[in-house]
N, C-alpha and C. Protein backbone atom coordinates (compact mmCIF):
# COMPACT_ATOMS: atom_id res chain seq x y z
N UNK A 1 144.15 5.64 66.61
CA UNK A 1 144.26 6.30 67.90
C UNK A 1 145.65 6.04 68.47
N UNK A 2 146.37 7.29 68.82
CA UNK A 2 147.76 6.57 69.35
C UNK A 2 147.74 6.18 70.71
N UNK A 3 148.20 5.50 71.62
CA UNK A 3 148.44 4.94 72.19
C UNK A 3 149.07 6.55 73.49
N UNK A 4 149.13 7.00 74.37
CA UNK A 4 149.84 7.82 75.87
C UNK A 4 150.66 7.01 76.64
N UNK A 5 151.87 8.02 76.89
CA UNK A 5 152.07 7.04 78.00
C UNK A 5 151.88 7.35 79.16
N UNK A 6 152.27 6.23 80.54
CA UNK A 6 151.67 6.70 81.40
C UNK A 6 152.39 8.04 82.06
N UNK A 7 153.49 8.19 82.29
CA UNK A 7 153.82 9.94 82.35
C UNK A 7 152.61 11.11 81.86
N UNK A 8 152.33 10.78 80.34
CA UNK A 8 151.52 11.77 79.71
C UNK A 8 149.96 11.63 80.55
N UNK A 9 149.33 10.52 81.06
CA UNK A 9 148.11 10.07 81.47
C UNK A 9 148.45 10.83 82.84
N UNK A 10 149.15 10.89 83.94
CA UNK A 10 149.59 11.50 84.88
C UNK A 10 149.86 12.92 84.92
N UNK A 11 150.35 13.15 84.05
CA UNK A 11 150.59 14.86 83.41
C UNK A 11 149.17 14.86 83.02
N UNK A 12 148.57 14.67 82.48
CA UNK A 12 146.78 15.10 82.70
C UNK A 12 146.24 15.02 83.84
N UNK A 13 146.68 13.92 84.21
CA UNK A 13 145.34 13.50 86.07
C UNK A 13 146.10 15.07 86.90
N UNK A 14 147.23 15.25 86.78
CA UNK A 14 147.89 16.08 87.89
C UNK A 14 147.32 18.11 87.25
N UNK A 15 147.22 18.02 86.05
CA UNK A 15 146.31 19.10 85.63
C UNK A 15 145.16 19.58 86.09
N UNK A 16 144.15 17.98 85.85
CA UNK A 16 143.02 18.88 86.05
C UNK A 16 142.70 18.61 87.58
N UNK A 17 143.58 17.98 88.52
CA UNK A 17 143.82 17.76 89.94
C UNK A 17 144.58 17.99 90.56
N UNK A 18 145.04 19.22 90.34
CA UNK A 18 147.06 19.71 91.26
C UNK A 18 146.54 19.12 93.00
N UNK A 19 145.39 19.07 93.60
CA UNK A 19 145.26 18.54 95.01
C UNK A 19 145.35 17.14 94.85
N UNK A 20 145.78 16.48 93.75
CA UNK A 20 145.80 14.96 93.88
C UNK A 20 147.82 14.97 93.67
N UNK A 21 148.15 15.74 92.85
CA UNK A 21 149.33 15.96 93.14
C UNK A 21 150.03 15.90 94.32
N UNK A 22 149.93 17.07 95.15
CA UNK A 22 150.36 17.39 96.40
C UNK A 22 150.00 16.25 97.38
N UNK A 23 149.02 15.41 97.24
CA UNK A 23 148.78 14.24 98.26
C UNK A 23 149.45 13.21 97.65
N UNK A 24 149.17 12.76 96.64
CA UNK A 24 150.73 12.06 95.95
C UNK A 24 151.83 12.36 96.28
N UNK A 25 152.42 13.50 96.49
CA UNK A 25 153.61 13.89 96.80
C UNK A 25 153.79 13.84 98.59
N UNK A 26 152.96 13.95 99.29
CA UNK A 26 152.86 13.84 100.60
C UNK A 26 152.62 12.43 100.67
N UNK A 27 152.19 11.59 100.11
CA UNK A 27 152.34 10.14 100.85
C UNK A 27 154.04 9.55 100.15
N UNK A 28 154.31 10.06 99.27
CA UNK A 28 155.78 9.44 98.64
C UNK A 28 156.61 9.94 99.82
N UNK A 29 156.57 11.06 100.23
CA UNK A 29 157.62 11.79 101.28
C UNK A 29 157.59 11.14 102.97
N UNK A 30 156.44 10.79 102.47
CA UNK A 30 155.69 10.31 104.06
C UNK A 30 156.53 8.50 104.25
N UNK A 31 156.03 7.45 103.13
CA UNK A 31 156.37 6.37 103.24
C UNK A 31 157.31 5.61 101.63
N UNK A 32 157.16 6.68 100.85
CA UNK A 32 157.82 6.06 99.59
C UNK A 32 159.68 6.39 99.49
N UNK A 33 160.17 6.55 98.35
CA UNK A 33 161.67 6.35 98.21
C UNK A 33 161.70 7.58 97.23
N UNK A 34 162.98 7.83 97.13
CA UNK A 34 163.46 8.91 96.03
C UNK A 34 163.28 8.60 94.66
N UNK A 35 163.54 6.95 94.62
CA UNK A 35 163.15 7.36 92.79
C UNK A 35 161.50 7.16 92.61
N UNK A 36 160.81 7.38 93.64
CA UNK A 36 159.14 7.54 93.57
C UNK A 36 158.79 8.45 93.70
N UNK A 37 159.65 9.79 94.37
CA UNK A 37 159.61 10.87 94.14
C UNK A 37 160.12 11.51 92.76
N UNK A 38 161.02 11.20 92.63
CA UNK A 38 161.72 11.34 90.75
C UNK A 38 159.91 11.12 89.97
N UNK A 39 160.29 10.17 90.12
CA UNK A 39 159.00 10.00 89.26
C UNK A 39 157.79 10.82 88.83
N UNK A 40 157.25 10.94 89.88
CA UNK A 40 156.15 11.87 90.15
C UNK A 40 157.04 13.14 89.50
N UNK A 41 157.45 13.84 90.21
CA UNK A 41 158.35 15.23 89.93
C UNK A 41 158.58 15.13 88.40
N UNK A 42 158.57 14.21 87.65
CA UNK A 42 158.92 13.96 86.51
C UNK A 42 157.70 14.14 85.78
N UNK A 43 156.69 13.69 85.91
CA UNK A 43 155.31 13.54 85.62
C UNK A 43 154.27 15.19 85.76
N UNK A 44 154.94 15.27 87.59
CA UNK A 44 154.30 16.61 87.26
C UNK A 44 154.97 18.15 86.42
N UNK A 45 156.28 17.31 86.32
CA UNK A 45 156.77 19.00 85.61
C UNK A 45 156.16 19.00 83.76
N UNK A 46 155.37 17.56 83.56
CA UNK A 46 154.92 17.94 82.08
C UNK A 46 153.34 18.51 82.30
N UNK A 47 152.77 18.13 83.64
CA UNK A 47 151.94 18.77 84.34
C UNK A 47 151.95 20.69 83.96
N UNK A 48 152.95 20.87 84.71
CA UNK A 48 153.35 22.26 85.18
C UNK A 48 153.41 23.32 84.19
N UNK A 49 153.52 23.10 82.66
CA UNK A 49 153.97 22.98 81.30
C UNK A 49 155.56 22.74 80.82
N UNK A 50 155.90 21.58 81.62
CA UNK A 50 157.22 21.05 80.55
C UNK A 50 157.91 21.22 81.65
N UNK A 51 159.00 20.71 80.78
CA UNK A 51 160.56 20.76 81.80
C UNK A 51 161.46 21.97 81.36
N UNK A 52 161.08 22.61 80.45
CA UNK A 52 161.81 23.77 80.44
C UNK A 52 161.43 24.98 80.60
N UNK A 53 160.07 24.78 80.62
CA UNK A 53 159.19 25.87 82.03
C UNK A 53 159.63 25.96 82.92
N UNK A 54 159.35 24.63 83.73
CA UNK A 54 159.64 24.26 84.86
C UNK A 54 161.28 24.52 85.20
N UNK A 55 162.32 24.17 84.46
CA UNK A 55 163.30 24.58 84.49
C UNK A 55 163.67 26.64 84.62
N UNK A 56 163.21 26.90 83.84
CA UNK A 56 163.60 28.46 83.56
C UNK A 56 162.93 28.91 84.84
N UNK A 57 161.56 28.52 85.60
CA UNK A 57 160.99 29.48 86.39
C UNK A 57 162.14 28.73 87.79
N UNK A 58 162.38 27.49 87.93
CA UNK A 58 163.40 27.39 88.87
C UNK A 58 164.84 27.73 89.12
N UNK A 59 165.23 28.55 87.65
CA UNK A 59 166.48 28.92 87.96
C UNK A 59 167.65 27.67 87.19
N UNK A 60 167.36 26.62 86.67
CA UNK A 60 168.10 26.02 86.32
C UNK A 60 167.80 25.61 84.46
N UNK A 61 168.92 24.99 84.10
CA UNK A 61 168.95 25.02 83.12
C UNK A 61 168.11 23.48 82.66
N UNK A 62 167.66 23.37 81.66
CA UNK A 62 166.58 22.07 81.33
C UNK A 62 167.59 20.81 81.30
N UNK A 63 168.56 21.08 80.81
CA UNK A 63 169.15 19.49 81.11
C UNK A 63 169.98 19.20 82.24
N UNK A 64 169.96 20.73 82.72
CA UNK A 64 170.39 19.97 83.98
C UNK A 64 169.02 19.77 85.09
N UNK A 65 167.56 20.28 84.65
CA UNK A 65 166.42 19.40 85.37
C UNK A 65 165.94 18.25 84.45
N UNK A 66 166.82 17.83 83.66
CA UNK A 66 166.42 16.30 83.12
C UNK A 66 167.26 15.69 83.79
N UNK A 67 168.52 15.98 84.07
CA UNK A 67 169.37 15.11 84.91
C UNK A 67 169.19 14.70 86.50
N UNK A 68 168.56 15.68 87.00
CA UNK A 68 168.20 15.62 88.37
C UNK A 68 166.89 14.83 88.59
N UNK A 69 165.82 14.96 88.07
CA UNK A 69 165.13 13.71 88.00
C UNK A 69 164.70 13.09 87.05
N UNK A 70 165.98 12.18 86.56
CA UNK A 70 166.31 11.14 85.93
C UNK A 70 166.30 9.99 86.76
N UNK A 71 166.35 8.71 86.03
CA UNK A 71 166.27 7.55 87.19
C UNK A 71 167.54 7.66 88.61
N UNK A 72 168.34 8.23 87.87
CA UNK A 72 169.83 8.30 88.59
C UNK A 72 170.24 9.49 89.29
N UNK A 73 169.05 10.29 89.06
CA UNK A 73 169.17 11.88 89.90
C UNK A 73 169.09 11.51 91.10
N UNK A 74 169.75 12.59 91.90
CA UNK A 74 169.98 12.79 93.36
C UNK A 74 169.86 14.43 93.73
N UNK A 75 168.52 14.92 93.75
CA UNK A 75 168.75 15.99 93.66
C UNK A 75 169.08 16.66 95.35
N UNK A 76 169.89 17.95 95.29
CA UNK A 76 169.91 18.65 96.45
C UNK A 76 168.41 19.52 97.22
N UNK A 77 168.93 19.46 98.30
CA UNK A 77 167.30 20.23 99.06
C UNK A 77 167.01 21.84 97.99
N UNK A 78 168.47 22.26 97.39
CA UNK A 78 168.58 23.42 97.53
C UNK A 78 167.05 22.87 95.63
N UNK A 79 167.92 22.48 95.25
CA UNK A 79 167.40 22.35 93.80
C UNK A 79 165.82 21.85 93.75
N UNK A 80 165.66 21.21 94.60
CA UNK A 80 163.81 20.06 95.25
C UNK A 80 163.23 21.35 95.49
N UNK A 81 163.51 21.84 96.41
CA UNK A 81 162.74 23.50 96.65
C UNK A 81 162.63 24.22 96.16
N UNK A 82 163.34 24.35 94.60
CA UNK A 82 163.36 25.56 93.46
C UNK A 82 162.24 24.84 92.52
N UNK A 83 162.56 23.37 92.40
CA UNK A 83 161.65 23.05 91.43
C UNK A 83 160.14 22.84 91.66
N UNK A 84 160.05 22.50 93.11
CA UNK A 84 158.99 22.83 94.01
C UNK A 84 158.05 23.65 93.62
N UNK A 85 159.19 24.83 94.15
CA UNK A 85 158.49 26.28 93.76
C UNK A 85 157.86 26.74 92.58
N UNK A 86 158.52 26.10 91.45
CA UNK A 86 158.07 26.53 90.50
C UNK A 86 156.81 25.82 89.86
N UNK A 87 156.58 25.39 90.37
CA UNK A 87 155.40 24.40 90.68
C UNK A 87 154.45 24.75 91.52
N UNK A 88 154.41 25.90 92.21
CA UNK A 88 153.66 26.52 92.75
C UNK A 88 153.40 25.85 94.55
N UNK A 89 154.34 24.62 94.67
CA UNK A 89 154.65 23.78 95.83
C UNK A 89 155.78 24.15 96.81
N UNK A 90 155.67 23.90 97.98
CA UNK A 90 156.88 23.63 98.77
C UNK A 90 156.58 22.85 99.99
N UNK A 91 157.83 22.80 100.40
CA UNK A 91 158.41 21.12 101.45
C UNK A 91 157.51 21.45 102.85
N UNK A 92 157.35 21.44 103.51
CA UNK A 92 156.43 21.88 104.88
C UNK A 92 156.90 19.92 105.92
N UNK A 93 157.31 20.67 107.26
CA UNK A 93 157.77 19.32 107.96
C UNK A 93 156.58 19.01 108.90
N UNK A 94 156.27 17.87 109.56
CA UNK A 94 155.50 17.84 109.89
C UNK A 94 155.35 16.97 111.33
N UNK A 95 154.83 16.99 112.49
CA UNK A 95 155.25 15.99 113.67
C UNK A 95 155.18 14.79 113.25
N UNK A 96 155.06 13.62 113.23
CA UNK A 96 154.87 12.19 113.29
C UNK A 96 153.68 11.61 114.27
N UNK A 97 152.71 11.24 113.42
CA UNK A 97 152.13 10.95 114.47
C UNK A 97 151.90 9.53 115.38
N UNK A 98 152.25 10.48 116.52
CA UNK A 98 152.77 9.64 118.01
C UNK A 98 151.33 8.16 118.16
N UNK A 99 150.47 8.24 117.18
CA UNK A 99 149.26 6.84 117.72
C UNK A 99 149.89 5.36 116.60
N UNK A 100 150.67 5.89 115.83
CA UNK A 100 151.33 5.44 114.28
C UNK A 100 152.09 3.87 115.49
């Protein structure tokens, strides 16, 4: 039996649960950091089918969406919102809530 890793175990949970996705992704945005967002984003684009799915339907080229969330990516709003999109996701802002 071979052994998954956890990316690949996540790229399944985020399949047969894209609403566990998006709340994953809303608590990272909410209280987590960018390379916890990398992460995820990384996880779900093998989700999504691949990174060069995910790449071609966002408009960019695959290594340059391996480079952007890579440990060391910094991606732009413009590029987060394409890959978003192609993901069938986007950014939505939200008040803070004032009882917090």
């Amino acid at each position: 039996m071979r052994d998954r890793s956890h990316d690949e175990a996540m790229a399944e949970v985020f399949r047969e649960d894209p609403e566990l996705a998006v709340a994953l992704l809303n608590d990272i945005l909410a209280d987590g950091d960018q390379g916890e967002l990398l992460i995820a984003l990384r996880q779900m684009s093998k989700a999504f089918g691949g990174v060069p799915k995910v790449a071609e339907e966002a408009g960019l080229n695959p290594t340059q969406l391996y480079r952007t969330l890579s440990e060391s990516g910094n991606p732009e709003l413009r590029g987060l919102q394409a890959i978003l999109k192609a993901m069938g996701l986007r950014l939505a802002v939200q008040p803070l809530d004032k009882a917090s």
